[in-house]
PDB file of N, CA and C in Angstrom:
ATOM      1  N   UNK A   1     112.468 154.835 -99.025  1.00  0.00           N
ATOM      2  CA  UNK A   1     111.281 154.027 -98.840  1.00  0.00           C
ATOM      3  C   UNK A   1     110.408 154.178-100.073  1.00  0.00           C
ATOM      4  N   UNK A   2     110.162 152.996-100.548  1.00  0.00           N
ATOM      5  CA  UNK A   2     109.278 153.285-101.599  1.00  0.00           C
ATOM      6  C   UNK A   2     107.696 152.513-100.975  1.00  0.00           C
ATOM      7  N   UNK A   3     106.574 153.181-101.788  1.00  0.00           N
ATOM      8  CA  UNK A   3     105.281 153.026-101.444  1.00  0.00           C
ATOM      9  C   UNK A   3     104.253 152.571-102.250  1.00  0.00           C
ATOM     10  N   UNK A   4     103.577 151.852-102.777  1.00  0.00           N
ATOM     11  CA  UNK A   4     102.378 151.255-103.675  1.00  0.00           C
ATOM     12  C   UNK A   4     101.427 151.032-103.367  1.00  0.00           C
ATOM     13  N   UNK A   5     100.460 151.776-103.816  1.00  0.00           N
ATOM     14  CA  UNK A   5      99.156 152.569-103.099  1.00  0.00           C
ATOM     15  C   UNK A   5      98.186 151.703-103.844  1.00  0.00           C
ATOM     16  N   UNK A   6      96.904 150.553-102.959  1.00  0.00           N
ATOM     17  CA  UNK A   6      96.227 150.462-103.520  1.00  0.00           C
ATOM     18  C   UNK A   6      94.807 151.345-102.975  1.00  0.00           C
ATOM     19  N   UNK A   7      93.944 151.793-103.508  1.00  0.00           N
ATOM     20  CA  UNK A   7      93.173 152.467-103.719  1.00  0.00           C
ATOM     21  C   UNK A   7      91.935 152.089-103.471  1.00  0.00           C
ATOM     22  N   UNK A   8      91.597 150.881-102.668  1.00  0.00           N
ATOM     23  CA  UNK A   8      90.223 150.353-101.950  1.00  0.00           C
ATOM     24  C   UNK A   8      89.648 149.337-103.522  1.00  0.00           C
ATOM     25  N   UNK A   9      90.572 148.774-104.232  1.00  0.00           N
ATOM     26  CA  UNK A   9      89.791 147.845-104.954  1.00  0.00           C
ATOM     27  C   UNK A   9      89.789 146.336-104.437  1.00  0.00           C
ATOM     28  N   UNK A  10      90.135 146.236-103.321  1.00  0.00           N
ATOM     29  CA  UNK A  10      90.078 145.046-102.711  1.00  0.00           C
ATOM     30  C   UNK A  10      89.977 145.472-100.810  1.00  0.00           C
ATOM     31  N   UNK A  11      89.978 144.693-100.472  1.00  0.00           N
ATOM     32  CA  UNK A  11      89.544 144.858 -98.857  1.00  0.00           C
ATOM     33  C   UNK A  11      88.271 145.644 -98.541  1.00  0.00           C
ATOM     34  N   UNK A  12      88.943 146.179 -97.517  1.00  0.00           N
ATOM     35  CA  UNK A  12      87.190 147.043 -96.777  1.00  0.00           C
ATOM     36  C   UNK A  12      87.488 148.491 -97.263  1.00  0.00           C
ATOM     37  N   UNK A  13      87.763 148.727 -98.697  1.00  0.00           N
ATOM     38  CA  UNK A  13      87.924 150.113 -99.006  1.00  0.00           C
ATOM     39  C   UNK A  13      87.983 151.138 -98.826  1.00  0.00           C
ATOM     40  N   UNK A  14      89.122 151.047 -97.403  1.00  0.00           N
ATOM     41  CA  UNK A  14      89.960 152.338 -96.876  1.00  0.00           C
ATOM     42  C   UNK A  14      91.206 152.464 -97.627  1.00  0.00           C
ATOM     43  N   UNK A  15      91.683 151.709 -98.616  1.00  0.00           N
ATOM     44  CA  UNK A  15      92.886 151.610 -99.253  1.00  0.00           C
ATOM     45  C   UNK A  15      94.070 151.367 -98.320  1.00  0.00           C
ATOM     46  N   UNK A  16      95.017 150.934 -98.949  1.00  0.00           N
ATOM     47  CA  UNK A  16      96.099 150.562 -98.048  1.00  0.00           C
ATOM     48  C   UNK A  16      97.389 150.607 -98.952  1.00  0.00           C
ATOM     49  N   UNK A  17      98.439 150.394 -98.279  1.00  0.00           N
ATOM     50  CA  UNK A  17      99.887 151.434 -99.213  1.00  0.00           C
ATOM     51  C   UNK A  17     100.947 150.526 -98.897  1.00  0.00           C
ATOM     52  N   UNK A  18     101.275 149.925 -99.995  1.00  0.00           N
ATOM     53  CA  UNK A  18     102.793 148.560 -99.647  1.00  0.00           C
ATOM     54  C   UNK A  18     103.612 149.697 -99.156  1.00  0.00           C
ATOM     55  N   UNK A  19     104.485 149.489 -97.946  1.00  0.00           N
ATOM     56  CA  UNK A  19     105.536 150.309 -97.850  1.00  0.00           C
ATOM     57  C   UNK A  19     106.805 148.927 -97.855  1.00  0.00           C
ATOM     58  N   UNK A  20     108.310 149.479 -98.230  1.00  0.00           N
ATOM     59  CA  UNK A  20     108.909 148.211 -98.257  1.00  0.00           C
ATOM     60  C   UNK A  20     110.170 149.623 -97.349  1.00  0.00           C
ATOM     61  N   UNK A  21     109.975 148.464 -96.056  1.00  0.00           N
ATOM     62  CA  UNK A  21     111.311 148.858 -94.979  1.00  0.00           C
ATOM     63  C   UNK A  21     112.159 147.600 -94.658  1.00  0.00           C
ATOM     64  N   UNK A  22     113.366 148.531 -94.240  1.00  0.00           N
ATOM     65  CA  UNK A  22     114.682 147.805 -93.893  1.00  0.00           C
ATOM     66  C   UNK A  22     114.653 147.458 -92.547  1.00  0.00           C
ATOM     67  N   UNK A  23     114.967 146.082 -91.801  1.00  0.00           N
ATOM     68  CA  UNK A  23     114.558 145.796 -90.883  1.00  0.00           C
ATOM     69  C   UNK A  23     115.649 144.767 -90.290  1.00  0.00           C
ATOM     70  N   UNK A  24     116.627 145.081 -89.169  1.00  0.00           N
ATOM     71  CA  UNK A  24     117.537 143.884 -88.866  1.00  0.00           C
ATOM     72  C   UNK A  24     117.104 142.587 -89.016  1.00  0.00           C
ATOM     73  N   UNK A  25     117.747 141.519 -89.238  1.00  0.00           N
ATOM     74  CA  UNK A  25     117.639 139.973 -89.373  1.00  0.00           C
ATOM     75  C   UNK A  25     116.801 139.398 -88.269  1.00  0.00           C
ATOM     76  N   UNK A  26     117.943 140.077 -86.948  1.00  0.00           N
ATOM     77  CA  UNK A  26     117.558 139.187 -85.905  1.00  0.00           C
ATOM     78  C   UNK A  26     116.237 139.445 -85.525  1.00  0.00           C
ATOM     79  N   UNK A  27     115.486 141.271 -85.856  1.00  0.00           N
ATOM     80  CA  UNK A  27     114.291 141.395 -85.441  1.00  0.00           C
ATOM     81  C   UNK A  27     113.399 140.555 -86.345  1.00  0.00           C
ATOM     82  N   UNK A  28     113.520 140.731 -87.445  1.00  0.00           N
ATOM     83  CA  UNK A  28     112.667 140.093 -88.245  1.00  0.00           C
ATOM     84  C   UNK A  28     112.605 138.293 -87.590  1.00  0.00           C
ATOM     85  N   UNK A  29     113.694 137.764 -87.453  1.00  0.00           N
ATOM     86  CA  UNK A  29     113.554 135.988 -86.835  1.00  0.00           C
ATOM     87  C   UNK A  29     112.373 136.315 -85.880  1.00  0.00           C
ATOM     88  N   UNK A  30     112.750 137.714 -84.596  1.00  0.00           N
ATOM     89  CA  UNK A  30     112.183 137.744 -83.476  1.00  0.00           C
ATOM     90  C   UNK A  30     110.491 137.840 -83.940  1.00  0.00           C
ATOM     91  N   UNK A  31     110.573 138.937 -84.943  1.00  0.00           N
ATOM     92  CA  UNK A  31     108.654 138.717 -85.220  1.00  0.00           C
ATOM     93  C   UNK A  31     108.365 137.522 -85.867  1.00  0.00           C
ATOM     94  N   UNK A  32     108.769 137.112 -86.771  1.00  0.00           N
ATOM     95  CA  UNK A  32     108.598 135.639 -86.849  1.00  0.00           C
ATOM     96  C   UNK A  32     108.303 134.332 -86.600  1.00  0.00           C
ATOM     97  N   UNK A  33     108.988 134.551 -84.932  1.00  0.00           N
ATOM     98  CA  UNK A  33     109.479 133.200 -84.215  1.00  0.00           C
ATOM     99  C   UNK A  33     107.743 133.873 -82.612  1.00  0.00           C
ATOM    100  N   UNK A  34     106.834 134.930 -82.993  1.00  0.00           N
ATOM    101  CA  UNK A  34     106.328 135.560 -82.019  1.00  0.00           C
ATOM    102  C   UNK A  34     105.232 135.492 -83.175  1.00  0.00           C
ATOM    103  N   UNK A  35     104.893 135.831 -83.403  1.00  0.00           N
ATOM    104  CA  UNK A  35     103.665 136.680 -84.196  1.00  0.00           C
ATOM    105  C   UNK A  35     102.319 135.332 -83.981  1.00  0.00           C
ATOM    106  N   UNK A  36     102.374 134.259 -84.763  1.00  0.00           N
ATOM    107  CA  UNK A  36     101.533 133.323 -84.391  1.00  0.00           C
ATOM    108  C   UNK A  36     101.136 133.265 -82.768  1.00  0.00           C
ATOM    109  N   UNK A  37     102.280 132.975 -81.957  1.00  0.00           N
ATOM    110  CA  UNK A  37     101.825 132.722 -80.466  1.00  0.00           C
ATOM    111  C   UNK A  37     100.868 133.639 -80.231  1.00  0.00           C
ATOM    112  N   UNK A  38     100.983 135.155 -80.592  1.00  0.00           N
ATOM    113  CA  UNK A  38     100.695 136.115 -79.914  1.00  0.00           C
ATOM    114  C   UNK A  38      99.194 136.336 -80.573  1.00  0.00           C
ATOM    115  N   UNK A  39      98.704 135.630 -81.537  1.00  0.00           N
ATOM    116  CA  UNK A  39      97.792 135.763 -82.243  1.00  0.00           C
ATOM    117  C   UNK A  39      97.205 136.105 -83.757  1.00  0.00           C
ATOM    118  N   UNK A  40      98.073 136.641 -84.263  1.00  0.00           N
ATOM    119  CA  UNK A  40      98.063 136.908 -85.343  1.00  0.00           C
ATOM    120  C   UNK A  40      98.233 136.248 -86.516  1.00  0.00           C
ATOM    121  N   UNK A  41      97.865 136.284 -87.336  1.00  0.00           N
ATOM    122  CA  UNK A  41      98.027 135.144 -88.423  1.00  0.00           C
ATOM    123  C   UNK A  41      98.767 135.872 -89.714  1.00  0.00           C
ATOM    124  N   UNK A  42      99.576 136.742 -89.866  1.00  0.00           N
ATOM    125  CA  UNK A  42     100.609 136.996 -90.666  1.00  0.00           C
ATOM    126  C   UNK A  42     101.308 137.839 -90.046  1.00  0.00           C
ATOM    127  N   UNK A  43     102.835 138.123 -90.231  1.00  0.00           N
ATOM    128  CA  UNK A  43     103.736 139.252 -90.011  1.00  0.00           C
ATOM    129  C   UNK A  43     103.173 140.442 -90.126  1.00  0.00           C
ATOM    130  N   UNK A  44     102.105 140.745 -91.124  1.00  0.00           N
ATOM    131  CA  UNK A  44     101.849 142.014 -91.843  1.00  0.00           C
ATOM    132  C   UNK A  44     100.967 142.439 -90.371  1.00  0.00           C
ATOM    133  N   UNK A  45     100.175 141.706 -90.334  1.00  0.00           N
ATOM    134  CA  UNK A  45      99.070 142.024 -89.385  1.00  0.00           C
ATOM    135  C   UNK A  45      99.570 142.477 -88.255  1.00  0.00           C
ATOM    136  N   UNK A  46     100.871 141.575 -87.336  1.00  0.00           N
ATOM    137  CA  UNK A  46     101.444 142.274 -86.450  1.00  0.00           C
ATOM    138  C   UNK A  46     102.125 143.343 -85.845  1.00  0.00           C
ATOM    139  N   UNK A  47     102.926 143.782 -87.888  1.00  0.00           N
ATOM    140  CA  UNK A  47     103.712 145.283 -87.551  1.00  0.00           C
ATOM    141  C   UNK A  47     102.222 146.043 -87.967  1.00  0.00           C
ATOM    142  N   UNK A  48     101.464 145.860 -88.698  1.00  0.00           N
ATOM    143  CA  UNK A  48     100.129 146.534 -88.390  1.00  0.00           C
ATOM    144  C   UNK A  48      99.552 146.928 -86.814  1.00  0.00           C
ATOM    145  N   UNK A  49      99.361 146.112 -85.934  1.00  0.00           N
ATOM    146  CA  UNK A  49      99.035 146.247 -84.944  1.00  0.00           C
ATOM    147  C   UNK A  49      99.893 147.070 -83.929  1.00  0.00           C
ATOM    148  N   UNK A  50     101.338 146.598 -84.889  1.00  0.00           N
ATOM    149  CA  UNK A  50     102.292 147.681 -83.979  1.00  0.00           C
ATOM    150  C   UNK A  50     102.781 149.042 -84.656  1.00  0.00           C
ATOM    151  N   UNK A  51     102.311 149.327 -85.313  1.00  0.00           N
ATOM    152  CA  UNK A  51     102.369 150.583 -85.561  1.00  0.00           C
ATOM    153  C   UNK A  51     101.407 151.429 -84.940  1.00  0.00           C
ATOM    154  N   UNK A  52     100.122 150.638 -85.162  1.00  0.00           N
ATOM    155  CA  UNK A  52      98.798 151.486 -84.594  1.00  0.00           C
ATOM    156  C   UNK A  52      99.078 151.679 -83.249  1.00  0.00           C
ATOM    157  N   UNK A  53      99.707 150.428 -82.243  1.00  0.00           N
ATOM    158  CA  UNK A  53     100.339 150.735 -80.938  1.00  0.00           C
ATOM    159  C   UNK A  53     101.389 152.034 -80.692  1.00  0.00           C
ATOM    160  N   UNK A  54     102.043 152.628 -81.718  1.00  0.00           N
ATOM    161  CA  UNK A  54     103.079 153.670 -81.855  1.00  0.00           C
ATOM    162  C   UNK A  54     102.295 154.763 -82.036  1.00  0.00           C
ATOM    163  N   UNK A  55     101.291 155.005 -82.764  1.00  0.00           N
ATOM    164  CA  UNK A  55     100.592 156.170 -83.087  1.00  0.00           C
ATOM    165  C   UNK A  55      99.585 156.673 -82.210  1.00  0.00           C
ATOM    166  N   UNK A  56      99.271 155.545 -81.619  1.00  0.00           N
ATOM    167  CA  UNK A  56      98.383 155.975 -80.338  1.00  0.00           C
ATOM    168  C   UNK A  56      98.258 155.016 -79.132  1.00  0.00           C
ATOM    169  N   UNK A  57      99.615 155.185 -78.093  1.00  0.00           N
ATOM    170  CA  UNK A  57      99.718 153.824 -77.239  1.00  0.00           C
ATOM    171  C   UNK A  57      98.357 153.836 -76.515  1.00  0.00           C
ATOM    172  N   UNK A  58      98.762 152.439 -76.179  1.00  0.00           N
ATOM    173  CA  UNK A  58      97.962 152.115 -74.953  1.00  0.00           C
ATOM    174  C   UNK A  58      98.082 152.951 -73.513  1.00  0.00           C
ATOM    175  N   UNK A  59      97.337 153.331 -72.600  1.00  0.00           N
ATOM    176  CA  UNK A  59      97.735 153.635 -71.332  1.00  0.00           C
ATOM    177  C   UNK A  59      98.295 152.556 -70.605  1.00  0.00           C
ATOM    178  N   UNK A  60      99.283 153.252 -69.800  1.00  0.00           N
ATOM    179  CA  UNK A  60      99.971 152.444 -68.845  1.00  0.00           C
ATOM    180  C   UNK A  60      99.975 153.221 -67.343  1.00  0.00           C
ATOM    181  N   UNK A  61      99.916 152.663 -66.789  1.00  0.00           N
ATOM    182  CA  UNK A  61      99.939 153.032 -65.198  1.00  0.00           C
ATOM    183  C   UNK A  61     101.059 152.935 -64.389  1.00  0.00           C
ATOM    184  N   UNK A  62     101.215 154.292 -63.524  1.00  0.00           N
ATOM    185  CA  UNK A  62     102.452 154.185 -62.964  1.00  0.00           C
ATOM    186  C   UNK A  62     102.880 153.255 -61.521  1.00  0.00           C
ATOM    187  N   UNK A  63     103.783 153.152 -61.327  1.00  0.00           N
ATOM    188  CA  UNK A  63     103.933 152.078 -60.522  1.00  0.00           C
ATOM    189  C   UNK A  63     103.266 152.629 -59.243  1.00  0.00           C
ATOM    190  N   UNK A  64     103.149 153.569 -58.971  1.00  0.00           N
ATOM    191  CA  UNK A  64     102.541 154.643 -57.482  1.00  0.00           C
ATOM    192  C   UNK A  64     100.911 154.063 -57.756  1.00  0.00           C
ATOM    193  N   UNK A  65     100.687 154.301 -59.113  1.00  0.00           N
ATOM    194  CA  UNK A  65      99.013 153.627 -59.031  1.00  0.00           C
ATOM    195  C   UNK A  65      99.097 152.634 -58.722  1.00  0.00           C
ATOM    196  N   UNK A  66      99.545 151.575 -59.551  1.00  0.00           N
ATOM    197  CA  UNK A  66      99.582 150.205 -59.142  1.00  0.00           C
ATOM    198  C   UNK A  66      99.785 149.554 -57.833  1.00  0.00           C
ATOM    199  N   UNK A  67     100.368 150.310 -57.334  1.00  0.00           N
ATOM    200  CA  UNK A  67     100.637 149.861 -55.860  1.00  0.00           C
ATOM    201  C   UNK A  67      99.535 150.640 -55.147  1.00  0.00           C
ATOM    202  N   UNK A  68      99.152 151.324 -55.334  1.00  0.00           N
ATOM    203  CA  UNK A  68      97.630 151.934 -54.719  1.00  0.00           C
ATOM    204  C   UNK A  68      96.680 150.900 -54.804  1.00  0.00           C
ATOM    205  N   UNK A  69      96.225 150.578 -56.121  1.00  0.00           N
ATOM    206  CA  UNK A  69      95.509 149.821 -56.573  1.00  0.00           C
ATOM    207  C   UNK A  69      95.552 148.694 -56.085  1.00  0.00           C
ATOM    208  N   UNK A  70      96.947 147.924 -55.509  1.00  0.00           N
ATOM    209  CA  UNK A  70      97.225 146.812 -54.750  1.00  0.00           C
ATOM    210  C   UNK A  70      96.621 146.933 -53.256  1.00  0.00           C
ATOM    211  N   UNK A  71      97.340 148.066 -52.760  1.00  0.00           N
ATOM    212  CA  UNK A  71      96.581 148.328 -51.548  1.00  0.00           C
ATOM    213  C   UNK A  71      95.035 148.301 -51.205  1.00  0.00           C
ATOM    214  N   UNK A  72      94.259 148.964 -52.344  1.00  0.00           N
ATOM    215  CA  UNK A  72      93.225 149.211 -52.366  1.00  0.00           C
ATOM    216  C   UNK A  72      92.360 147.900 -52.243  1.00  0.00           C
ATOM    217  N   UNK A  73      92.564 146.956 -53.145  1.00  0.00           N
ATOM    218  CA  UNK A  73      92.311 145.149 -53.617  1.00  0.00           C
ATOM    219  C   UNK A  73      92.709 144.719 -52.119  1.00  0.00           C
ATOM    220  N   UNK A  74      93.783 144.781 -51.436  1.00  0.00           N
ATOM    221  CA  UNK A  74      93.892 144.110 -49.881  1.00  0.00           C
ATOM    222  C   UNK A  74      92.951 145.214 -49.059  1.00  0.00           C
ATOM    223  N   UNK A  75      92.872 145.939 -48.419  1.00  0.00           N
ATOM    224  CA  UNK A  75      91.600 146.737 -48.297  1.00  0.00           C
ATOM    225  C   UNK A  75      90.759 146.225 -48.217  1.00  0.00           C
ATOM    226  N   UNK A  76      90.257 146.203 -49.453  1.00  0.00           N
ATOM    227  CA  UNK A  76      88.607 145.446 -49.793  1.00  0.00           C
ATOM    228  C   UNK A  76      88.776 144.196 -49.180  1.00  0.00           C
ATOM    229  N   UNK A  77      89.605 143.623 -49.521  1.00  0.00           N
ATOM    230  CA  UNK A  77      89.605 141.894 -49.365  1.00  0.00           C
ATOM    231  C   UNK A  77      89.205 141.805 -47.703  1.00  0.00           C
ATOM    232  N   UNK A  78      90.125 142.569 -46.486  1.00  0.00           N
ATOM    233  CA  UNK A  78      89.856 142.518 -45.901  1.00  0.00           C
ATOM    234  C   UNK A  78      89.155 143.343 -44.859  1.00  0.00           C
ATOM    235  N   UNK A  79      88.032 143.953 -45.798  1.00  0.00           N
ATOM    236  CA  UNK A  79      86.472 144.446 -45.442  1.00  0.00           C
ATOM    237  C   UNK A  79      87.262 146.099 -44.235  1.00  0.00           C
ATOM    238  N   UNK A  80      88.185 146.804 -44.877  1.00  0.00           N
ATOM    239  CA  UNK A  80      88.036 147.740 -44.346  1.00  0.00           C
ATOM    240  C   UNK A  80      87.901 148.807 -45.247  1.00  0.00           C
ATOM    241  N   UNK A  81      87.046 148.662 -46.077  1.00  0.00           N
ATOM    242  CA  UNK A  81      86.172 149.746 -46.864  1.00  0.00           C
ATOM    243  C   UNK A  81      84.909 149.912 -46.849  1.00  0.00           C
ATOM    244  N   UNK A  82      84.118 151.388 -47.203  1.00  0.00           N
ATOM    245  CA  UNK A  82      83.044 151.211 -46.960  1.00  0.00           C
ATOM    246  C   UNK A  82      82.180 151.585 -48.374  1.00  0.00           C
ATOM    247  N   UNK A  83      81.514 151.401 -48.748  1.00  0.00           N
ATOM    248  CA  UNK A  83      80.575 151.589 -50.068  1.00  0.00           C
ATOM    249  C   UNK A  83      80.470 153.071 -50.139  1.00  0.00           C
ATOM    250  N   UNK A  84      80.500 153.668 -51.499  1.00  0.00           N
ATOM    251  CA  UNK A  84      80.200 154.888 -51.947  1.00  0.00           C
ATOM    252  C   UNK A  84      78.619 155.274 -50.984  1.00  0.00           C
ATOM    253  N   UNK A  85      77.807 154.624 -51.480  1.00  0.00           N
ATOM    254  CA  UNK A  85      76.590 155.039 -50.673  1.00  0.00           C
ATOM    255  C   UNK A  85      76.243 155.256 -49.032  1.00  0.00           C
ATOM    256  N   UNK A  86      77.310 154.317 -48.545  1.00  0.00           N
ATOM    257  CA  UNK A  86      77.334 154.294 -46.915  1.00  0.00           C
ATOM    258  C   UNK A  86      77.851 155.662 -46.706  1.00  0.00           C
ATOM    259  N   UNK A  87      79.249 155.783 -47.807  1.00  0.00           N
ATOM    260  CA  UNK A  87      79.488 157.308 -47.187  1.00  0.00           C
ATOM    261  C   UNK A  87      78.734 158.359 -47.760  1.00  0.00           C
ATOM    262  N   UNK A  88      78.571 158.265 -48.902  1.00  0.00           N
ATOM    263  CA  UNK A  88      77.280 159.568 -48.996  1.00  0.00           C
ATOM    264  C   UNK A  88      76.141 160.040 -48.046  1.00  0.00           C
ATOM    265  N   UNK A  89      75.980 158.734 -47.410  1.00  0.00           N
ATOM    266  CA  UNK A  89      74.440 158.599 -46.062  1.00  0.00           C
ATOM    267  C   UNK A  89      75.369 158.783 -44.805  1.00  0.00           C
ATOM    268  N   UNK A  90      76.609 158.885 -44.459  1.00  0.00           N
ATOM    269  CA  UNK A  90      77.270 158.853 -43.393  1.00  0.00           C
ATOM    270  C   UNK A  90      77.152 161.069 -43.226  1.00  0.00           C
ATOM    271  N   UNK A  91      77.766 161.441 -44.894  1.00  0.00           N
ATOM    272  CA  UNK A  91      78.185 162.847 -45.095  1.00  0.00           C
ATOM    273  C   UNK A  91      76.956 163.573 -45.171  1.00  0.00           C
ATOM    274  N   UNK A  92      75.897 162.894 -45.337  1.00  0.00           N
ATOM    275  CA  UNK A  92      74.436 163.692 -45.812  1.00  0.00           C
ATOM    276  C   UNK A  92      74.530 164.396 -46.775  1.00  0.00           C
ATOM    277  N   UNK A  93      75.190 163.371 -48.512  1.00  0.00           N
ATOM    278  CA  UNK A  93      75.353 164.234 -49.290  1.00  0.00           C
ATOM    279  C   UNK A  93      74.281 163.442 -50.450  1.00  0.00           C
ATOM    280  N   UNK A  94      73.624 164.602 -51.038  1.00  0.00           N
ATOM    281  CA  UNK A  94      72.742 163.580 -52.413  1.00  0.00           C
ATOM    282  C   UNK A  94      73.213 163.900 -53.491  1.00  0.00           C
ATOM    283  N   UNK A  95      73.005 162.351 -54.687  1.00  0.00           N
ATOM    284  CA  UNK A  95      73.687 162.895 -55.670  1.00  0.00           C
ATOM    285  C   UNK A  95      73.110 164.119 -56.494  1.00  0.00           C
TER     286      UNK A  95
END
């Protein structure tokens, strides 16, 4: 891998570093044929975005939450929950 370091004389002068990687065909068509839809307005910007996604993902939730969380949403919907405050005044607890 080779690297070419510019040094903050252009952009928002955090500097930034050409790296030049090897990358299958078909992935490259695949970011290609994706990157606009998804928002982005160059290739660069997207493996940008996906790297930063690699270095520090997003949270994801496990399917046990999610299905809690489902339960929880039907629940509410059909009014068999009660407000934090009802039960604090139910327990005689202050914050």
């Amino acid at each position: 891998m080779s690297t070419d370091t510019n040094d903050g004389g252009e952009g928002n002068g955090d500097g930034t570093s050409k790296i030049d990687v090897r990358v299958p065909n078909h992935l490259l068509e695949e970011i290609d044929e994706k990157y606009e839809r998804r928002g982005y307005t160059s290739r660069s910007e997207a493996i940008r975005d996906a790297l930063r996604d690699w270095i520090d993902p997003p949270t994801r939730l496990s399917e046990e939450t999610l299905k809690e969380l489902k339960t929880s949403h039907e629940q509410r919907e059909q009014g068999d929950t009660q407000s934090a405050n009802d039960v604090r005044e139910r327990l005689s607890l202050d914050d």
